[in-house]
Protein backbone atom coordinates (compact mmCIF):
# COMPACT_ATOMS: atom_id res chain seq x y z
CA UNK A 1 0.00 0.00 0.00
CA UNK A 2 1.64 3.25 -1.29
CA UNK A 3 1.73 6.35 1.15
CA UNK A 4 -0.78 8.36 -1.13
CA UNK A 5 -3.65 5.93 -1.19
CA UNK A 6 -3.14 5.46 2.60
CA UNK A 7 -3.53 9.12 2.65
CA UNK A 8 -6.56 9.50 0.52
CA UNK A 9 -7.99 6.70 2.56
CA UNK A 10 -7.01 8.74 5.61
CA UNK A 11 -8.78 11.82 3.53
CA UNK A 12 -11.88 10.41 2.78
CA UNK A 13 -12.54 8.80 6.40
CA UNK A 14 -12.20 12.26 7.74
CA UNK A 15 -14.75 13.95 5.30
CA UNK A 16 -17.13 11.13 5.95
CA UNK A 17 -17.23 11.46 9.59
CA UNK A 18 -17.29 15.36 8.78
CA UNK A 19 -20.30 15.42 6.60
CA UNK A 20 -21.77 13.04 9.08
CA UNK A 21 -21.69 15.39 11.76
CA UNK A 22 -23.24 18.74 9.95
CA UNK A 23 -25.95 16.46 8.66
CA UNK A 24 -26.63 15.11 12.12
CA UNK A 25 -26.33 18.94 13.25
CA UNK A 26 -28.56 19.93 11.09
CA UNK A 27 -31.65 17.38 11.22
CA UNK A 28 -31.32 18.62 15.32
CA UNK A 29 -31.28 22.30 14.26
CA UNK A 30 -34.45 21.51 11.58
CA UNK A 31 -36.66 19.88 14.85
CA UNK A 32 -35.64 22.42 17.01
CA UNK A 33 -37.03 25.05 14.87
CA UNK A 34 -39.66 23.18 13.80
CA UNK A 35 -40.40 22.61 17.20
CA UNK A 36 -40.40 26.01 17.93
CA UNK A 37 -42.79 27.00 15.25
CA UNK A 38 -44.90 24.57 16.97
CA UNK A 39 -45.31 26.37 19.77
CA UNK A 40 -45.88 29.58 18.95
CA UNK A 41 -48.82 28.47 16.93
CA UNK A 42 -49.43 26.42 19.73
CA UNK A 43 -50.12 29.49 21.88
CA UNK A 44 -52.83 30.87 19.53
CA UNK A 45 -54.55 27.55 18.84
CA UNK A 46 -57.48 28.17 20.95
CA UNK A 47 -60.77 29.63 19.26
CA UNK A 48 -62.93 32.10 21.22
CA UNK A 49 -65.46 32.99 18.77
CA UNK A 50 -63.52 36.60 18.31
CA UNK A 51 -61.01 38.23 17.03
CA UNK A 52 -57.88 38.80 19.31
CA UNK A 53 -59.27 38.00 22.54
CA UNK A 54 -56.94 39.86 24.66
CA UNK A 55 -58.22 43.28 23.18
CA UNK A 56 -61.83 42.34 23.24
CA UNK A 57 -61.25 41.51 27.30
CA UNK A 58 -59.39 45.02 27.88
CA UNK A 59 -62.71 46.83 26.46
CA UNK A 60 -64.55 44.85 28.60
CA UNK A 61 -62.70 46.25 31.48
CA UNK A 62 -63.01 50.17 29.93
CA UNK A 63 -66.87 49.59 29.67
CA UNK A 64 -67.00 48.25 33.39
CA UNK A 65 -65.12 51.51 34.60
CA UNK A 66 -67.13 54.16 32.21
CA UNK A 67 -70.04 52.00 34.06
CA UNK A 68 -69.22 52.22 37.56
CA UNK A 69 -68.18 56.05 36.78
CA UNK A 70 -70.43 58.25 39.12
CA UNK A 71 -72.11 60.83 37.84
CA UNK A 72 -73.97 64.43 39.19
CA UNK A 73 -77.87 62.55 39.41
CA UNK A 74 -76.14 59.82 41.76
CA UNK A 75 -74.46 62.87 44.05
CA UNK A 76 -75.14 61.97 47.87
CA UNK A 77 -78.44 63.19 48.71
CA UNK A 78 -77.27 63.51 52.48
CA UNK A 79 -74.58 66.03 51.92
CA UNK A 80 -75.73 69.37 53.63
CA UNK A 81 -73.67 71.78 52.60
CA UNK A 82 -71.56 73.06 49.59
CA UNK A 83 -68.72 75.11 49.07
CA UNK A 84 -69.35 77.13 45.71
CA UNK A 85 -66.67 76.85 42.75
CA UNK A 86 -65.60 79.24 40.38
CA UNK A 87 -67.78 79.42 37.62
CA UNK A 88 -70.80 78.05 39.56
CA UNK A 89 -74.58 79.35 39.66
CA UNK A 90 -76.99 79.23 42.27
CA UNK A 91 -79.06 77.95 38.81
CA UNK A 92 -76.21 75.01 38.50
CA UNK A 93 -76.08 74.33 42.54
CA UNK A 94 -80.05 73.37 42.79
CA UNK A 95 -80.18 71.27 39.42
CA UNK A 96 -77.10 69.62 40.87
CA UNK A 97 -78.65 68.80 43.79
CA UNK A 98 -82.50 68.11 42.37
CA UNK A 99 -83.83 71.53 43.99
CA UNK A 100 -85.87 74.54 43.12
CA UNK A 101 -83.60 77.62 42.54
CA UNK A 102 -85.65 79.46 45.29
CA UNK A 103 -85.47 76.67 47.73
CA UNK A 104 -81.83 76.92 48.02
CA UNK A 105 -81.90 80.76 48.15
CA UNK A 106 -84.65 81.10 50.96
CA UNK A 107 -82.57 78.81 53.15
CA UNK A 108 -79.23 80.29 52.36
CA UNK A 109 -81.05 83.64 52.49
CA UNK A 110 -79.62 84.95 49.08
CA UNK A 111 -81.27 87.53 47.73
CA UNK A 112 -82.22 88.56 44.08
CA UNK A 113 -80.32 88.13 41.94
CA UNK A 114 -78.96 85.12 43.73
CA UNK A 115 -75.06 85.92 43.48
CA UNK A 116 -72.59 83.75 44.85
CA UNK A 117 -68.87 83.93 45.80
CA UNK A 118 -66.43 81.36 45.46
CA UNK A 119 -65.28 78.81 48.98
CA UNK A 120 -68.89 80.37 50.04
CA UNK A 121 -70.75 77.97 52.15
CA UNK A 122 -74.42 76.81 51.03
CA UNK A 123 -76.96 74.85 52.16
CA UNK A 124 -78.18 71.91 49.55
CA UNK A 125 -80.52 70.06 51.89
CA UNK A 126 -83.80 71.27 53.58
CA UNK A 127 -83.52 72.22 57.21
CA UNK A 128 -84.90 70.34 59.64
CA UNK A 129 -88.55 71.74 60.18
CA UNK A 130 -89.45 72.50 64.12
CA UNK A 131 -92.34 70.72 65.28
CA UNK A 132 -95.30 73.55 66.19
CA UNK A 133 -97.57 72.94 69.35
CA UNK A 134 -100.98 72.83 67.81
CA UNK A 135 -103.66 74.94 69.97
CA UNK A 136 -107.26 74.10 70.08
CA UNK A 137 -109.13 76.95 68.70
CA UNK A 138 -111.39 79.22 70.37
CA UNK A 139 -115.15 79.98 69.90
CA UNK A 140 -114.06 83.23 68.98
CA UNK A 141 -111.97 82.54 66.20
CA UNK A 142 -114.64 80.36 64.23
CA UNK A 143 -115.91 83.65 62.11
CA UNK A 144 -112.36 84.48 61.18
CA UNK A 145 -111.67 81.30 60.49
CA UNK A 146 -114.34 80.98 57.64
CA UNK A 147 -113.43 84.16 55.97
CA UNK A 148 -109.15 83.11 56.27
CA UNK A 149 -110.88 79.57 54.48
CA UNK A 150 -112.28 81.90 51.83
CA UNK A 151 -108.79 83.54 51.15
CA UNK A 152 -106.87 81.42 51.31
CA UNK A 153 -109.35 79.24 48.63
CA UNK A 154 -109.30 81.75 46.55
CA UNK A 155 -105.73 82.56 46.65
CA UNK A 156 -104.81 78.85 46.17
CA UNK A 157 -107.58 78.99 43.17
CA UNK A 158 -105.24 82.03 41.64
CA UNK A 159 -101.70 80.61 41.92
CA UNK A 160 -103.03 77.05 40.20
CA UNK A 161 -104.49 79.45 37.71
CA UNK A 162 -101.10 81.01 37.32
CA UNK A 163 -99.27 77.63 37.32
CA UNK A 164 -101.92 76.25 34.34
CA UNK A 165 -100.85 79.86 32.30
CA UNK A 166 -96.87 79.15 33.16
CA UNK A 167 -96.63 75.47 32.15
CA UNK A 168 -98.67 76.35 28.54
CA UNK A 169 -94.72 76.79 27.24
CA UNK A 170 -94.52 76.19 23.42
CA UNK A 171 -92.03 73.40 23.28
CA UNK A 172 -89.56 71.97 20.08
CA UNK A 173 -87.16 68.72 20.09
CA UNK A 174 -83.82 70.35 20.30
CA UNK A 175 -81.99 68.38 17.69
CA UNK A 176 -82.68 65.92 15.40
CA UNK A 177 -81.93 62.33 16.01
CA UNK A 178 -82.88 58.73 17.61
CA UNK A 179 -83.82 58.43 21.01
CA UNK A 180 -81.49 55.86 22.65
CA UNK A 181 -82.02 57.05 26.34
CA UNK A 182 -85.40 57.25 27.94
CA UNK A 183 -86.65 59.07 30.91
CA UNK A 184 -86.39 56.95 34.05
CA UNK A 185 -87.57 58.48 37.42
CA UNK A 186 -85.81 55.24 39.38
CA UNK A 187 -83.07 54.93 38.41
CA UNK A 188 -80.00 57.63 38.97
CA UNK A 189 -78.87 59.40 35.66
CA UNK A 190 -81.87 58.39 33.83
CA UNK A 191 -83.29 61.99 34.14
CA UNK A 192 -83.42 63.21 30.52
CA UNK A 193 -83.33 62.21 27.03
CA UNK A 194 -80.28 60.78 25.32
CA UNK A 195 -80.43 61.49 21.45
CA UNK A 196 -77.85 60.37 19.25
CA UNK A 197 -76.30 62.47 16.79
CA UNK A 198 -72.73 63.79 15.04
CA UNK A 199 -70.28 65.82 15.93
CA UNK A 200 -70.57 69.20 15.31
CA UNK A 201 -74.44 68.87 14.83
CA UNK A 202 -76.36 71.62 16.04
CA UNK A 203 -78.53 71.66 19.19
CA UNK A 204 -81.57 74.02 19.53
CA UNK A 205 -83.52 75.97 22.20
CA UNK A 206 -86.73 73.79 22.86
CA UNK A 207 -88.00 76.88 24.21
CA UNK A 208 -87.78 80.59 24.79
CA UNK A 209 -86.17 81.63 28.03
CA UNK A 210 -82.84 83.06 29.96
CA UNK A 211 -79.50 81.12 30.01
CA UNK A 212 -78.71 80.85 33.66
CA UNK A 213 -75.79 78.43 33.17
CA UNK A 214 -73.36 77.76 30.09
CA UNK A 215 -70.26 75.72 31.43
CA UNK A 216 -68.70 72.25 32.36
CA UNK A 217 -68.77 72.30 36.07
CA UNK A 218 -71.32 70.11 36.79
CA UNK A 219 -69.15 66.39 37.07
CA UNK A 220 -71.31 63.85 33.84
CA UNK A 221 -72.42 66.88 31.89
CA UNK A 222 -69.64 67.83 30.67
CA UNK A 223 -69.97 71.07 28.15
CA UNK A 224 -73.77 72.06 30.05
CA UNK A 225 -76.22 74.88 28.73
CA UNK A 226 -79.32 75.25 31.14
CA UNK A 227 -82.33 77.80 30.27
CA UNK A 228 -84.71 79.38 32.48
CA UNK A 229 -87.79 79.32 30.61
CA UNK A 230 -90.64 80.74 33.77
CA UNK A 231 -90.44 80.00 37.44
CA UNK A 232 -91.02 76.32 36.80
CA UNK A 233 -89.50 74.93 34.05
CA UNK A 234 -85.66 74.40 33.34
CA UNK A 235 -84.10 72.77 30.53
CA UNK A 236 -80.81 71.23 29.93
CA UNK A 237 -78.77 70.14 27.25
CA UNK A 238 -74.86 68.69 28.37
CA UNK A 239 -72.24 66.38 26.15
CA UNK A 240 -71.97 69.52 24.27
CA UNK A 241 -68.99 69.97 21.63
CA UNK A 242 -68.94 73.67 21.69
CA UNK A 243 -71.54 76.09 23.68
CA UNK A 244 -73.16 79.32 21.41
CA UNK A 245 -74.76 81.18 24.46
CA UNK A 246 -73.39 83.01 27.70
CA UNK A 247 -75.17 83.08 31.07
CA UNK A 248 -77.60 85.69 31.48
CA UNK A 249 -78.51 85.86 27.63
CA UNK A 250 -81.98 85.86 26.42
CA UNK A 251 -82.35 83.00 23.78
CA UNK A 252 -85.52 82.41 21.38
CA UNK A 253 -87.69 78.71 20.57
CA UNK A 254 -85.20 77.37 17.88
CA UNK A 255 -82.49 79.31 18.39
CA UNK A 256 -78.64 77.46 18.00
CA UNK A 257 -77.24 77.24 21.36
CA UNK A 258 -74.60 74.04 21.20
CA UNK A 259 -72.64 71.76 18.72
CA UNK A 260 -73.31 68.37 20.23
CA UNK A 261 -70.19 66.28 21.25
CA UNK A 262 -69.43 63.32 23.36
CA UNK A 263 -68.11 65.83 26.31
CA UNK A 264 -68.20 63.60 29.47
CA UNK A 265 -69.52 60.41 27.02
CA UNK A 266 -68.87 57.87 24.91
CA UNK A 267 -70.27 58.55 22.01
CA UNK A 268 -71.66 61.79 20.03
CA UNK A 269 -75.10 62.50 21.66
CA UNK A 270 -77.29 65.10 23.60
CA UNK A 271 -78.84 64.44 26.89
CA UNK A 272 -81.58 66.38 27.31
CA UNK A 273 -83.54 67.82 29.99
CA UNK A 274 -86.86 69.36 31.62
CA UNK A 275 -87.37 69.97 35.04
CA UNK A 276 -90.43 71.55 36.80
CA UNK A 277 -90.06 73.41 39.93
CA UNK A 278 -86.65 71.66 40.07
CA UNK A 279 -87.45 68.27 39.52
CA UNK A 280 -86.91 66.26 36.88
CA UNK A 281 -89.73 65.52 34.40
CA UNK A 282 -90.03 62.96 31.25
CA UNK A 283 -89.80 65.71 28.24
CA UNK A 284 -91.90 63.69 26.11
CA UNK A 285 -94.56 64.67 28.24
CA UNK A 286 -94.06 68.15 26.78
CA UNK A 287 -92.22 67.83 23.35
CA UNK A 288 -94.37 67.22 20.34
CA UNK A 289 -94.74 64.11 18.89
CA UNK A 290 -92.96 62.64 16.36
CA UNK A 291 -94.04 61.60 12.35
C-alpha cells in the first residue's frame, strides 16, 4: 500500500465522519425550529369565537369603569352643605342637587339676583322643620276662620291658575336624532333624554327663556347649557362639543345654542332635559310628537 492511497484513505474517512456530523447537526437544528414554530402556533390555537381575545377583554374592562363612573344625578343626597366653585350658579347648585332655585336661596337667604362667591358655604338640603304645638281653637276665632278659608281658597284657586298659564310653554325637540335614552324616574342618571347624533351637529332651544348656566362644572355633563324658561321649568342640554350662548342671555324657541359632542360620554349624543319646579320631568310629556 503506497503512502498516497493510505492518505486519501485517511482523507476520505475524515470527510465522511465530517459530513456526518453537519448532517446530524442539522436534522437537530431543523426539529428544534420546527419545534419552535410549533409552539408559537401552539399558543394561539385556541378559538374564542372573536377576534384577538386579549383586546376584546381590555374593552370589557373600559366599559365596566365608564359604568361604575359616578355621575352628578347619583351625588349623595345627604350632603348638607356646599362650598361654591368658580364658575358656579346658584341655577347650577339646585339642578345639581334636584332643587328649586328658590329653595336653596330662601334657606341660604340669598337675595335677588342670587349671586354667589367662590369657597362660600351653602346649604343643599332642607332644614330640619321645628315641630309647632298645635292649639285648640277658640269659639271666637270660628268667624275668622271661615273668611281666612275663603282667602286662602281663593288665593290657592289664583296661583293654580297662574301655574296652568306658566306650564302652557310652546315646546320643540332640540336636535334631530334617535332616542337611545329614555326618561327613568328610578333609576339615577336616567333623568333626561339621550339622542344620538354627530359631531358638530347643532342643538336648539326647545324653548324661549334666559340662560342661567353655560359651562362644564357640573361632574357627567360635561360642556352644560341650562335655560330658564318661567319659574317652573328648566331645561338642559350637556355632552356639548362647543356652547353658542353666555349666562344671562336671552335665547328664542329654535335658536342654536350648542354643537353636540361626546363631552363627558362615549359617544356623540345630547342628553336632554326638563325639570319643573326643580325636579326632573319625562320631556316627552311636553315635546311634540314625532311623524
Amino acid at each position: 500500500m503506497s503512502l498516497e492511497w493510505s492518505l486519501g484513505l485517511l482523507f476520505t474517512k475524515l470527510s465522511m465522519r465530517l459530513n456526518g456530523v453537519l448532517l446530524i447537526s442539522g436534522l437537530i437544528c431543523f426539529s428544534l425550529l420546527a419545534g419552535c414554530a410549533q409552539g408559537r402556533h401552539a399558543k394561539y390555537s385556541y378559538y374564542t369565537g372573536v377576534k384577538n381575545p386579549r383586546a376584546q377583554d381590555s374593552s370589557k374592562t373600559n366599559q365596566k369603569q365608564t359604568k361604575s363612573k359616578p355621575t352628578s344625578s347619583a351625588k349623595n343626597r345627604n350632603q348638607t352643605y356646599y362650598y361654591v366653585k368658580k364658575g358656579d350658579t346658584l341655577y347650577s347648585i339646585a339642578w345639581q342637587y334636584g332643587y328649586d332655585t328658590r329653595e336653596v336661596a330662601t334657606w341660604n337667604r340669598v337675595r335677588w339676583p342670587y349671586t354667589i362667591y367662590p369657597k362660600q358655604k351653602l346649604r343643599v338640603k332642607p332644614p330640619k322643620k321645628n315641630k309647632k304645638v298645635t292649639k285648640t281653637p277658640s269659639k271666637r276665632s270660628s268667624k275668622p276662620k271661615s273668611t281666612s278659608y275663603r282667602s286662602t281658597t281663593s288665593q290657592t284657586a289664583k296661583s293654580s291658575s297662574k301655574k296652568q298659564k306658566r306650564s302652557k310653554i310652546s315646546w320643540q325637540w332640540p336636535t334631530k336624532g334617535k332616542v337611545i335614552g329614555k326618561f327613568s324616574a328610578r333609576e339615577s342618571g336616567k333623568k333626561g333624554l339621550d339622542i344620538a347624533g354627530k359631531k358638530g351637529q347643532p342643538v336648539y332651544s326647545a324653548s324661549g327663556g334666559q340662560v342661567v348656566y353655560s359651562g362644564s362644572g357640573l361632574r357627567g355633563y360635561g360642556n352644560l347649557v341650562i335655560i330658564k324658561h318661567n319659574d317652573t321649568f328648566f331645561s338642559a342640554y350637556a355632552h356639548n362639543h362647543r356652547l353658542h350662548v353666555k349666562e344671562k342671555q336671552k335665547v328664542k324657541k329654535g335658536q342654536h345654542i350648542a354643537d353636540m359632542g361626546s363631552s363627558e360620554a362615549e359617544r356623540a349624543m345630547l342628553h336632554f332635559e326638563v325639570r319643573r319646579n326643580g325636579k326632573p320631568v319625562d320631556p316627552k310629556r311636553y315635546l311634540p310628537k314625532r311623524r
